[in-house]
C-alpha atoms as a PDB file:
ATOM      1  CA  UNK A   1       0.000   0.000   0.000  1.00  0.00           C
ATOM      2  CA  UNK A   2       0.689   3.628  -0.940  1.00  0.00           C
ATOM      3  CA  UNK A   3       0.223   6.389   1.604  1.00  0.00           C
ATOM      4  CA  UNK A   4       0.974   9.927   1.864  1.00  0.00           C
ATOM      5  CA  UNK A   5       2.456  11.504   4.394  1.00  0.00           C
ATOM      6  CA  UNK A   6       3.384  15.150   4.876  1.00  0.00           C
ATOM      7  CA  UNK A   7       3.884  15.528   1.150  1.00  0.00           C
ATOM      8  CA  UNK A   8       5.577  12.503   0.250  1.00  0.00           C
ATOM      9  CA  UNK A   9       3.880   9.338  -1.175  1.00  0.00           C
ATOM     10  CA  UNK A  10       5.329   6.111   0.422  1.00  0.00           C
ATOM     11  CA  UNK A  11       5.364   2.303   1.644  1.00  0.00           C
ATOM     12  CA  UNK A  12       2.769   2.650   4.673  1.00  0.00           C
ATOM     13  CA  UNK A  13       5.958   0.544   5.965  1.00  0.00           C
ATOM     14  CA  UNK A  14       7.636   3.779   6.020  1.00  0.00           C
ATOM     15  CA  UNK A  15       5.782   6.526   7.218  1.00  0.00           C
ATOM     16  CA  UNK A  16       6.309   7.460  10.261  1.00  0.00           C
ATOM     17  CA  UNK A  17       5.207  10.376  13.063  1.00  0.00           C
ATOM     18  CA  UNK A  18       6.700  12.135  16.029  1.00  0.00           C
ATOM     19  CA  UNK A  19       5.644  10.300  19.608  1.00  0.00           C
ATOM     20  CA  UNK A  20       4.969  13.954  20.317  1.00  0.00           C
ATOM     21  CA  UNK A  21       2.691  14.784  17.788  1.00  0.00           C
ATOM     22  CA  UNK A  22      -0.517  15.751  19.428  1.00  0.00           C
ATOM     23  CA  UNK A  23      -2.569  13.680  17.352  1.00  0.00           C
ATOM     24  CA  UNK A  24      -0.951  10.525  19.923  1.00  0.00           C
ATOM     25  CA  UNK A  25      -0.694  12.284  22.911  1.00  0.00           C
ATOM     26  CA  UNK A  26      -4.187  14.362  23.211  1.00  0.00           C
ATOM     27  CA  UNK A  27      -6.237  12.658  19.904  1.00  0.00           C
ATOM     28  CA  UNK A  28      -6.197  16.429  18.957  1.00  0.00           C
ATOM     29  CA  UNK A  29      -6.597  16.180  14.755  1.00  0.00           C
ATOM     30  CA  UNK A  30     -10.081  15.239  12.390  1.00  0.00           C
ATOM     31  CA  UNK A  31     -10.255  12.841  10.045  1.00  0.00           C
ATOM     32  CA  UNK A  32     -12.300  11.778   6.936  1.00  0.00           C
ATOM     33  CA  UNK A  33     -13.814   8.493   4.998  1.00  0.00           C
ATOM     34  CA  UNK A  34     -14.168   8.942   1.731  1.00  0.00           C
ATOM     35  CA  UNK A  35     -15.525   6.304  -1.058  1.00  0.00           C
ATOM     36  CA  UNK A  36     -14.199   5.332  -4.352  1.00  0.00           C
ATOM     37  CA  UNK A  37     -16.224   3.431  -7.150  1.00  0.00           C
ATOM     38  CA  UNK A  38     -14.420   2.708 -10.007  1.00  0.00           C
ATOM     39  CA  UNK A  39     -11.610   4.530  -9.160  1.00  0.00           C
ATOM     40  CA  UNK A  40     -13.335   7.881  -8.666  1.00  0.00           C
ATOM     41  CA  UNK A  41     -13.913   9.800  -5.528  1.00  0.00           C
ATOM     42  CA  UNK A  42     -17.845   9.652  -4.263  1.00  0.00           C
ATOM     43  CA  UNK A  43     -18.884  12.531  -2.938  1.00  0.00           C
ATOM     44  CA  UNK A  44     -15.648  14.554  -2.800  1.00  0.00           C
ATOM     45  CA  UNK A  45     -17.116  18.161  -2.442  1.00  0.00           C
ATOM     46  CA  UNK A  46     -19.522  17.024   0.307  1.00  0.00           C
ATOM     47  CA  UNK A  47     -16.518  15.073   1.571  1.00  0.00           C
ATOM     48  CA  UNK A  48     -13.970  18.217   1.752  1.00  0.00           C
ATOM     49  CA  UNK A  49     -16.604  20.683   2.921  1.00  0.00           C
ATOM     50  CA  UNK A  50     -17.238  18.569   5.903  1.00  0.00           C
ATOM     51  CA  UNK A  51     -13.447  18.359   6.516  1.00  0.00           C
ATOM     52  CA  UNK A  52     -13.464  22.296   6.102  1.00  0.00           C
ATOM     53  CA  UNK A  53     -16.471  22.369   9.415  1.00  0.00           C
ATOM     54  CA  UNK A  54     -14.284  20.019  11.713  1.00  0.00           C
ATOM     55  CA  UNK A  55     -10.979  21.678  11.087  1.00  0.00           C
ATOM     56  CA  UNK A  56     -12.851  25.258  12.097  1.00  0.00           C
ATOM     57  CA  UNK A  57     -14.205  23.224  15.094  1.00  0.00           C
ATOM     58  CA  UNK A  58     -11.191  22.398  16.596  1.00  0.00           C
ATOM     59  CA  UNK A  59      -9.535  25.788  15.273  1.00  0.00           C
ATOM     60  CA  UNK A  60      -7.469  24.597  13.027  1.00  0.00           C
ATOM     61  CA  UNK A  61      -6.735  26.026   9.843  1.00  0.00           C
ATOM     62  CA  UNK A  62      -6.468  23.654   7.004  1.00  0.00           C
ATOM     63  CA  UNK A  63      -2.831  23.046   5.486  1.00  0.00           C
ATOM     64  CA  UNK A  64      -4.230  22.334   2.058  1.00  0.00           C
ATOM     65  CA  UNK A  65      -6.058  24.568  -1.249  1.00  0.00           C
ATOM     66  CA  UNK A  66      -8.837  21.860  -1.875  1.00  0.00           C
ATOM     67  CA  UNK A  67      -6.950  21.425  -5.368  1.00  0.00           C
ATOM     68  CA  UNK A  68      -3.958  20.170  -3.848  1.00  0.00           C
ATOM     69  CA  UNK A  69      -6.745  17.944  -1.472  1.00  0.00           C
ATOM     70  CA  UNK A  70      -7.780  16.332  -4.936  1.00  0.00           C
ATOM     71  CA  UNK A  71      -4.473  15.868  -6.469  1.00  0.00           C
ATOM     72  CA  UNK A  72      -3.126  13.859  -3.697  1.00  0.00           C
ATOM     73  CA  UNK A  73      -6.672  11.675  -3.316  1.00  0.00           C
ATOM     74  CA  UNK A  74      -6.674  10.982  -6.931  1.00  0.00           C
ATOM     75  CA  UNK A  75      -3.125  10.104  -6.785  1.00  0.00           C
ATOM     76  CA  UNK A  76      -3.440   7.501  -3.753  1.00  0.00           C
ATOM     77  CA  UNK A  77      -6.656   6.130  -5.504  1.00  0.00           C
ATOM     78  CA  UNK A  78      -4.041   5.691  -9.115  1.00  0.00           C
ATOM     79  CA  UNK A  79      -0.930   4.704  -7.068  1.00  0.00           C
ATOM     80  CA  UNK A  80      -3.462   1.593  -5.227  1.00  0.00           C
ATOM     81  CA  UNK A  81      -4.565   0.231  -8.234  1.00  0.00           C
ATOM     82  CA  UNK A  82      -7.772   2.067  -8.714  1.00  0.00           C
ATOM     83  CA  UNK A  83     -11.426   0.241  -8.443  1.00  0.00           C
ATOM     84  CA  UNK A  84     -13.469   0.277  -5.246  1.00  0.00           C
ATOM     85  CA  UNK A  85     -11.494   1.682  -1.923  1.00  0.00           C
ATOM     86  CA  UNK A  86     -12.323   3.390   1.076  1.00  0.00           C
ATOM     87  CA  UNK A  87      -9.664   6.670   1.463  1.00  0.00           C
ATOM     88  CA  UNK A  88      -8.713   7.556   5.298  1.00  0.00           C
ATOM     89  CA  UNK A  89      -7.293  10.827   5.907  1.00  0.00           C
ATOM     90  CA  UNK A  90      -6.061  12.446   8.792  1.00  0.00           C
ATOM     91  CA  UNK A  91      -4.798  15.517  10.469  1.00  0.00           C
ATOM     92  CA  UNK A  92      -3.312  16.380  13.929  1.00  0.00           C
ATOM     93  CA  UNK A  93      -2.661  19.594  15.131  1.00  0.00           C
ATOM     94  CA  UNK A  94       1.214  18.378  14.782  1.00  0.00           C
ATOM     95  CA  UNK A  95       4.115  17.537  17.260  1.00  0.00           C
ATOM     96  CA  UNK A  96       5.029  19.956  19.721  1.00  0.00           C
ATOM     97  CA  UNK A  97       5.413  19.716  23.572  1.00  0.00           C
ATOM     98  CA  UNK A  98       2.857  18.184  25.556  1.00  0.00           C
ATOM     99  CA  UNK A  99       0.823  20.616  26.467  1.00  0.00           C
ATOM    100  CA  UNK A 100      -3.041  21.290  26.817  1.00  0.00           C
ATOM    101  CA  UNK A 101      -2.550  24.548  25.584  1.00  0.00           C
ATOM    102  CA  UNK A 102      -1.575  24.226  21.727  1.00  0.00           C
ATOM    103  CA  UNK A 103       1.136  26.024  20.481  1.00  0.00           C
ATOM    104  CA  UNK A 104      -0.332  28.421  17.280  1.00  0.00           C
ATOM    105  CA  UNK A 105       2.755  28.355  15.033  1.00  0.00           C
ATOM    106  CA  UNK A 106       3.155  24.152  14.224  1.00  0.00           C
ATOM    107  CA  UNK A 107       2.956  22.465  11.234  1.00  0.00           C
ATOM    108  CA  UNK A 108      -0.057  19.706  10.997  1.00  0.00           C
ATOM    109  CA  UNK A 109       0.196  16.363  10.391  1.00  0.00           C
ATOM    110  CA  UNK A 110      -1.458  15.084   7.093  1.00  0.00           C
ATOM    111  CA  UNK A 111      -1.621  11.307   6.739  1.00  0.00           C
ATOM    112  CA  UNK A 112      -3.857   9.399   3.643  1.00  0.00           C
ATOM    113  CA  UNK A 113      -4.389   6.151   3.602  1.00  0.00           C
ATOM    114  CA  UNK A 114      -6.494   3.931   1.633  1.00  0.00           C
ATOM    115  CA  UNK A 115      -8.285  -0.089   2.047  1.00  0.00           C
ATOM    116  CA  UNK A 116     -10.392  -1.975  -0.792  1.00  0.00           C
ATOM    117  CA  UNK A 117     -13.958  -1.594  -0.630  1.00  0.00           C
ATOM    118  CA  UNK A 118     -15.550  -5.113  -0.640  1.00  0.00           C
ATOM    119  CA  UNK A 119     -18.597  -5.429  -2.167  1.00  0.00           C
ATOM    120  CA  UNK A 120     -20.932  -6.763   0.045  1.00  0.00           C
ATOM    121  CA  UNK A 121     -24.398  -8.990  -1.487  1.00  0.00           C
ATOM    122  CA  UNK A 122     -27.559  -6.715   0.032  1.00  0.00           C
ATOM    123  CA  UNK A 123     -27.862  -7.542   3.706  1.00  0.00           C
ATOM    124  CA  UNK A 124     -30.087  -9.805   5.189  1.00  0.00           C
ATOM    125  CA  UNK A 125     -30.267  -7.814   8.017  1.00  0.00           C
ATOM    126  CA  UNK A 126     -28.280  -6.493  11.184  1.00  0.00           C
ATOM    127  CA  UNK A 127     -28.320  -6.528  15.132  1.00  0.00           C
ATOM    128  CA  UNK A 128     -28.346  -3.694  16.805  1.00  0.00           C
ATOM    129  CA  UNK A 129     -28.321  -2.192  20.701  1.00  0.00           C
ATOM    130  CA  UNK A 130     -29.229   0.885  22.923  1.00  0.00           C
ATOM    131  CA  UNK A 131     -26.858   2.287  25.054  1.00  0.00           C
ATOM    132  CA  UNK A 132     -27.269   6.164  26.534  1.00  0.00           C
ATOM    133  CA  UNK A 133     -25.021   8.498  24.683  1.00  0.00           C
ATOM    134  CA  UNK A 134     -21.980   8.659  26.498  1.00  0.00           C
ATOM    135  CA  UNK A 135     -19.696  11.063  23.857  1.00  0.00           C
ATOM    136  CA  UNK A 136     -19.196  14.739  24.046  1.00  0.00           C
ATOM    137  CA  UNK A 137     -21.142  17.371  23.120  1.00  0.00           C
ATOM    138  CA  UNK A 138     -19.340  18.105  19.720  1.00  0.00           C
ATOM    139  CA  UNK A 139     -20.310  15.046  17.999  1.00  0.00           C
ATOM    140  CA  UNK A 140     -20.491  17.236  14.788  1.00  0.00           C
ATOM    141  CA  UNK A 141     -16.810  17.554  15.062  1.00  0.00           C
ATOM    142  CA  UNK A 142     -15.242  14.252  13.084  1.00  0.00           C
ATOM    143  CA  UNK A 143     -12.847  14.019  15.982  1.00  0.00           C
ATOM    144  CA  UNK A 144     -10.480  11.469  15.759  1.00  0.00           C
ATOM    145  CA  UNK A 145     -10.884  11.064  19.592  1.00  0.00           C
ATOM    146  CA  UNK A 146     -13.425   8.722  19.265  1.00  0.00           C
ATOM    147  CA  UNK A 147     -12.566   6.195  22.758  1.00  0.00           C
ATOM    148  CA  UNK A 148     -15.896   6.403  24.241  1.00  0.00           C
ATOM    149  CA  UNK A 149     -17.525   5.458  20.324  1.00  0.00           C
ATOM    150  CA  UNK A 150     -15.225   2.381  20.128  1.00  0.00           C
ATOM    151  CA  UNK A 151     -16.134   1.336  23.520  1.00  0.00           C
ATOM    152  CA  UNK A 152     -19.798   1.881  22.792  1.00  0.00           C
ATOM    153  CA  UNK A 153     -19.515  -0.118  19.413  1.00  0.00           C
ATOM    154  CA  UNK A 154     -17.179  -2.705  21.051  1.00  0.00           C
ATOM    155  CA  UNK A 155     -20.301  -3.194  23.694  1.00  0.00           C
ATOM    156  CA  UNK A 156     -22.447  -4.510  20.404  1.00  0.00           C
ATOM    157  CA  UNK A 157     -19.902  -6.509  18.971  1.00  0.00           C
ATOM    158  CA  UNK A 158     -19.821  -8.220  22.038  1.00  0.00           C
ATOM    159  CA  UNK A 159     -23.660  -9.264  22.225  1.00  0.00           C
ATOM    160  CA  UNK A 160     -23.679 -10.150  18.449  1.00  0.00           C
ATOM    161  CA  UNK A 161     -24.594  -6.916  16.539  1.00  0.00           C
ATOM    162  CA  UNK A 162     -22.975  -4.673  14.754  1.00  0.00           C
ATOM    163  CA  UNK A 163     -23.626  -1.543  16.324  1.00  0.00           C
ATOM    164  CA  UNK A 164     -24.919   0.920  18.989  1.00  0.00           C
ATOM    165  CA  UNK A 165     -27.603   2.937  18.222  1.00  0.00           C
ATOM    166  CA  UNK A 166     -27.138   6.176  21.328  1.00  0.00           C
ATOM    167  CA  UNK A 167     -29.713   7.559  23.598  1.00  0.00           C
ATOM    168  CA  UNK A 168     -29.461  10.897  25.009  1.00  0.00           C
ATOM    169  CA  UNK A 169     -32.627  12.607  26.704  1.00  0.00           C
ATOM    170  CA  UNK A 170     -34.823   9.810  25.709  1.00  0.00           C
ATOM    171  CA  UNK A 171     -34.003  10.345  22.472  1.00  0.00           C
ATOM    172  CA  UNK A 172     -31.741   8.159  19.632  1.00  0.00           C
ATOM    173  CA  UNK A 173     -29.456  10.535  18.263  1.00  0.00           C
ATOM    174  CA  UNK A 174     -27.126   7.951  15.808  1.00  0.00           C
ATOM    175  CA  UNK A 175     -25.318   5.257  16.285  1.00  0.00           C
ATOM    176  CA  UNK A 176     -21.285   4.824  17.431  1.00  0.00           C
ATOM    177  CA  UNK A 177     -19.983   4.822  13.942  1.00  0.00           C
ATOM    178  CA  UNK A 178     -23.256   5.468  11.745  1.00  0.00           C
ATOM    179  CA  UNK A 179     -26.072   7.588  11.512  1.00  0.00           C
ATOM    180  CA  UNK A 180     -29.876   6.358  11.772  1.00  0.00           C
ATOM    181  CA  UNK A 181     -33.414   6.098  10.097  1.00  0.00           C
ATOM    182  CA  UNK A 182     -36.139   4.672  11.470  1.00  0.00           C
ATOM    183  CA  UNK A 183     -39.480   4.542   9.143  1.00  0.00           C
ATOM    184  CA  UNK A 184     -42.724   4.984  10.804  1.00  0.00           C
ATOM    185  CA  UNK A 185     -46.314   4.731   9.143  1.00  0.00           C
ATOM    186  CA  UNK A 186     -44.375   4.570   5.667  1.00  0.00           C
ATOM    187  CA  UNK A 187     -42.396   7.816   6.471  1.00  0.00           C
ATOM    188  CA  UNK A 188     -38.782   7.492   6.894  1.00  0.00           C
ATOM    189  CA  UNK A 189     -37.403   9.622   9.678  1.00  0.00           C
ATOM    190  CA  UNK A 190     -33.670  10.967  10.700  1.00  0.00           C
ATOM    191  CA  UNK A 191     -32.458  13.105  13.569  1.00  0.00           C
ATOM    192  CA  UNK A 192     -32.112  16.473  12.167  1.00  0.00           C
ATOM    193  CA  UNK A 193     -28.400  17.899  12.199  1.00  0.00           C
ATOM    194  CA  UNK A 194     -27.121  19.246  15.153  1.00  0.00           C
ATOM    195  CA  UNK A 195     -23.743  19.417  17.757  1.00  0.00           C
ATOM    196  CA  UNK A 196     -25.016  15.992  18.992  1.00  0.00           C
ATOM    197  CA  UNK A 197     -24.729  14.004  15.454  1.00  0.00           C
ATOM    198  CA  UNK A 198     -22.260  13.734  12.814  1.00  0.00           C
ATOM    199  CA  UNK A 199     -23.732  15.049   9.613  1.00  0.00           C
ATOM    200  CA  UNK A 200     -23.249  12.159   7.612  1.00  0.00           C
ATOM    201  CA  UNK A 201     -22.918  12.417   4.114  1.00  0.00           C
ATOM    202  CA  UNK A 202     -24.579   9.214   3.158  1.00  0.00           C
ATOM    203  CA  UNK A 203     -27.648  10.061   5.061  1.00  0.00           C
ATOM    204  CA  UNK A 204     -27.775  13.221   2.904  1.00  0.00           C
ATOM    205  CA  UNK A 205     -27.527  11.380  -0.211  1.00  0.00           C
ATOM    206  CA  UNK A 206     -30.109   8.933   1.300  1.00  0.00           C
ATOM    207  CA  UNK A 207     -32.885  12.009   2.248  1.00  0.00           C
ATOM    208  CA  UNK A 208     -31.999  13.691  -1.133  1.00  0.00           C
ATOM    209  CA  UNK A 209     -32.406  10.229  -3.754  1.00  0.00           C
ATOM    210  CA  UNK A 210     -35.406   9.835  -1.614  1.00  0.00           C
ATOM    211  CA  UNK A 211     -36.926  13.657  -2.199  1.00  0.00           C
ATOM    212  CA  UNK A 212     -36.305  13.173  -5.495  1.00  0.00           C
ATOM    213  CA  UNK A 213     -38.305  10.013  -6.170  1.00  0.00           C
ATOM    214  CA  UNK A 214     -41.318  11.569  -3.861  1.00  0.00           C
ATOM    215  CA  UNK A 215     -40.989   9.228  -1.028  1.00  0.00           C
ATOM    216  CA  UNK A 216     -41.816  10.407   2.106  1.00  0.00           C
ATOM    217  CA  UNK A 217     -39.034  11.374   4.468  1.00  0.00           C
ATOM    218  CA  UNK A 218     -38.127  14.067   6.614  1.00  0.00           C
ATOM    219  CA  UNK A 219     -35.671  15.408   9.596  1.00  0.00           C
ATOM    220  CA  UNK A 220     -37.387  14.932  13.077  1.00  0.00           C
ATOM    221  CA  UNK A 221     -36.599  14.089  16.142  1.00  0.00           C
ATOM    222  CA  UNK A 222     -36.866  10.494  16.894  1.00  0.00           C
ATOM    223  CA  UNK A 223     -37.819   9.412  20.631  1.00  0.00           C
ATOM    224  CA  UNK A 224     -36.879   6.106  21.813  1.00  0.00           C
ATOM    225  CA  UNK A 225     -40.219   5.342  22.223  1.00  0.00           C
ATOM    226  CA  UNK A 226     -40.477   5.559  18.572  1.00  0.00           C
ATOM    227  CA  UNK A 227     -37.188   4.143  17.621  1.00  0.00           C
ATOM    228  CA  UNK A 228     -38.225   0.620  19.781  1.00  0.00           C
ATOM    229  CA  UNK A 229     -42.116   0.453  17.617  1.00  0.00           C
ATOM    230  CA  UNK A 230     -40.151   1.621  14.522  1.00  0.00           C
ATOM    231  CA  UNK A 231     -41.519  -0.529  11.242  1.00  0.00           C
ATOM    232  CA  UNK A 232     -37.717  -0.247  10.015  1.00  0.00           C
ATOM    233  CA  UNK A 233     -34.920   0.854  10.882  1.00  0.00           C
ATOM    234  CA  UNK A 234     -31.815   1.660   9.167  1.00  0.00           C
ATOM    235  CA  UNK A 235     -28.258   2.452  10.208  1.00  0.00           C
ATOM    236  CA  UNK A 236     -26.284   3.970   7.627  1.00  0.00           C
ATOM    237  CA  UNK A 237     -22.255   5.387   6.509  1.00  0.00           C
ATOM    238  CA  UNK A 238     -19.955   5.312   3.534  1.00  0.00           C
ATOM    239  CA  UNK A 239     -18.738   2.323   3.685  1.00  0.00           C
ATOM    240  CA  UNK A 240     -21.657   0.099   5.013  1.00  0.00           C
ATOM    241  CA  UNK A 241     -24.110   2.327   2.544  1.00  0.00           C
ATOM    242  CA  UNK A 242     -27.673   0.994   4.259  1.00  0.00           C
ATOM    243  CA  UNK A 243     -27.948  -1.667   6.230  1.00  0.00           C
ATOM    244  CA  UNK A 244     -31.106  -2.467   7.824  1.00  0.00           C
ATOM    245  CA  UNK A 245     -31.673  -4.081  11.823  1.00  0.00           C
ATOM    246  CA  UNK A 246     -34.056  -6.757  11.787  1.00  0.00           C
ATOM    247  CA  UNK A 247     -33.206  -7.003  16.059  1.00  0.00           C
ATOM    248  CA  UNK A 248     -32.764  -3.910  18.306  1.00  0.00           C
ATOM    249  CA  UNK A 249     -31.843  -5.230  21.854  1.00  0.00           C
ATOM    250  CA  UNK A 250     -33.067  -9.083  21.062  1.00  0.00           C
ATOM    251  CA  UNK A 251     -36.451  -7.485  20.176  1.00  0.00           C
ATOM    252  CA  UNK A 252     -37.548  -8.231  16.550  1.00  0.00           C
ATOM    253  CA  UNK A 253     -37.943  -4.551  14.250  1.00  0.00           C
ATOM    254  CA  UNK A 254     -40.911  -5.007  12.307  1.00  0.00           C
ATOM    255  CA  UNK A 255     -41.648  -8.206  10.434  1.00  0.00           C
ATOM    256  CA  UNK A 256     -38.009  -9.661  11.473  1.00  0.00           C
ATOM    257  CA  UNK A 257     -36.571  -8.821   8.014  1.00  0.00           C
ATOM    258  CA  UNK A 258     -35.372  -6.122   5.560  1.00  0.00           C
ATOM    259  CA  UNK A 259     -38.631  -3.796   4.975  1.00  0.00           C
ATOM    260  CA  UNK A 260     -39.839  -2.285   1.369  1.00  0.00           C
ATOM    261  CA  UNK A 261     -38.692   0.679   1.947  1.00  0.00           C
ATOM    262  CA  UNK A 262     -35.383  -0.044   3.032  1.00  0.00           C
ATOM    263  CA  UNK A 263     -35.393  -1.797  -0.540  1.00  0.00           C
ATOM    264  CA  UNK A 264     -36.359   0.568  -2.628  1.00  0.00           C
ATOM    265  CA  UNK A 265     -33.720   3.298  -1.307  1.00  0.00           C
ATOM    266  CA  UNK A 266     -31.425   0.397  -1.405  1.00  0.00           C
ATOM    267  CA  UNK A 267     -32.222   0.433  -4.907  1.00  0.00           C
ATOM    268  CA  UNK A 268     -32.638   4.325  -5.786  1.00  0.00           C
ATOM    269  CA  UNK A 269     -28.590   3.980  -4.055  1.00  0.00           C
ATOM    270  CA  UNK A 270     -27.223   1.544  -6.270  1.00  0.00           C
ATOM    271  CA  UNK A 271     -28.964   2.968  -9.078  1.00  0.00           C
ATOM    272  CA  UNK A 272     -27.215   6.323  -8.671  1.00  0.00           C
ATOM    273  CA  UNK A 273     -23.773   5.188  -8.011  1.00  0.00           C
ATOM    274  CA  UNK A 274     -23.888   3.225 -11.376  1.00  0.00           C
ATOM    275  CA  UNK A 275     -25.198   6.743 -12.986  1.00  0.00           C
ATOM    276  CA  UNK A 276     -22.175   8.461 -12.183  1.00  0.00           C
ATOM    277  CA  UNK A 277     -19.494   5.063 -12.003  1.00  0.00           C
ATOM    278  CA  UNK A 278     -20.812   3.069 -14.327  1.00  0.00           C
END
């Protein structure tokens, strides 16, 4: 594999980073997913303006023009061998001494790394659990601190599912490493946007494809109340796309299997990927 770091393209045997670079010591840098069909970049713009809102959130200017951003992703998407991949990117605040307070005058770290995408058959459907929101209160922030998120997700993994959908004031917010629809009386629902979710950009795409083929959706609030009667319910990111829980906390969600709805925006998703991919 092919990575870049700092402005050098390398063996990801090679790159290396300072044990004082604040990214290790305080988890103080952002970070992006981005997917490639086909060997071109999904969603770049929505991608790099998202970037753009974390690195103002933990005031830190960006080191890069976004054409130099797209030069260097199309060149670790050409350099891998093109076709379906999942692009990691990174950036810490930089080394410096350890120190709450960051210095204002050091040079970030900018890592890029990329895996294959593996196309998965459509899902016969996931577990899922409840657990009260335990993260900050900048979840709108794609921190790479993300300890109490792993811990949360590990707590699924552990039970059999594949993720944790959060709870916060009696009401689900998203889950550790996804966000969430549920549909209810044929209307699919999503939290709306706010410090307290991550504003995922597959859940746009998702709201939008469906807007555009009239199916009802919306942004509402979503109590847990609701999320536990829910006829469907979706969790949904980049790389997992849509997958749909047929169990939430050992209790069947809806018939016990993928819902009609979930299947046609599974379908409307596809469908537009191979518009623009081919």
């Amino acid at each position: 594999m092919i990575v870049y770091l700092n402005g050098e393209f390398l063996p990801l045997a090679e790159a290396r980073v300072s044990v004082l670079d604040r990214g290790f010591l305080f988890g103080d840098g952002v970070y992006e997913v981005i997917p490639v069909y086909a060997g071109r970049l999904f969603r770049l713009q929505e991608h790099l303006h998202r970037l753009e809102n974390s690195l103002k959130g933990i005031k830190l200017q960006n080191p890069l023009m976004e054409k130099q951003w797209v030069k260097i992703l199309e060149s670790i998407v050409s350099r891998n061998n093109g076709g379906d991949q999942a692009i990691y990117l990174q950036i810490t605040r930089g080394p410096a001494k350890r120190d709450h307070n960051f210095p204002e005058n050091i040079v970030p770290t900018v890592f890029v790394m990329t895996d294959p995408i593996t196309v998965l058959p459509p899902s016969n459907g996931v577990k899922a659990i409840t657990r009260v929101d335990t993260r900050w209160q900048h979840c709108d922030i794609k921190s790479i601190s993300l300890l109490a998120n792993i811990l949360l997700r590990r707590q699924a993994i552990e039970t059999g599912g594949v993720e944790t959908i959060l709870i916060r004031d009696g009401n689900a917010m998203e889950g550790a490493a996804s966000n969430i629809f549920i549909v209810e009386k044929g209307i699919a629902i999503t939290p709306p946007k706010s410090q307290f979710i991550l504003p995922g950009i597959t859940r746009d795409l998702i709201l939008e494809a469906m807007q555009s083929a009239e199916m009802p959706c919306q942004e509402a609030t979503i109590s847990e109340n609701q999320l536990r009667s829910a006829d469907e319910i979706w969790i949904t990111s980049s790389t997992r796309e849509i997958l749909p829980v047929i169990r939430l906390d050992d209790k069947v969600v809806g018939k016990g299997k993928p819902g009609q709805i979930w299947s046609q925006v599974l379908h409307i998703y596809q469908t537009y990927k191979q518009t623009l991919y081919g």
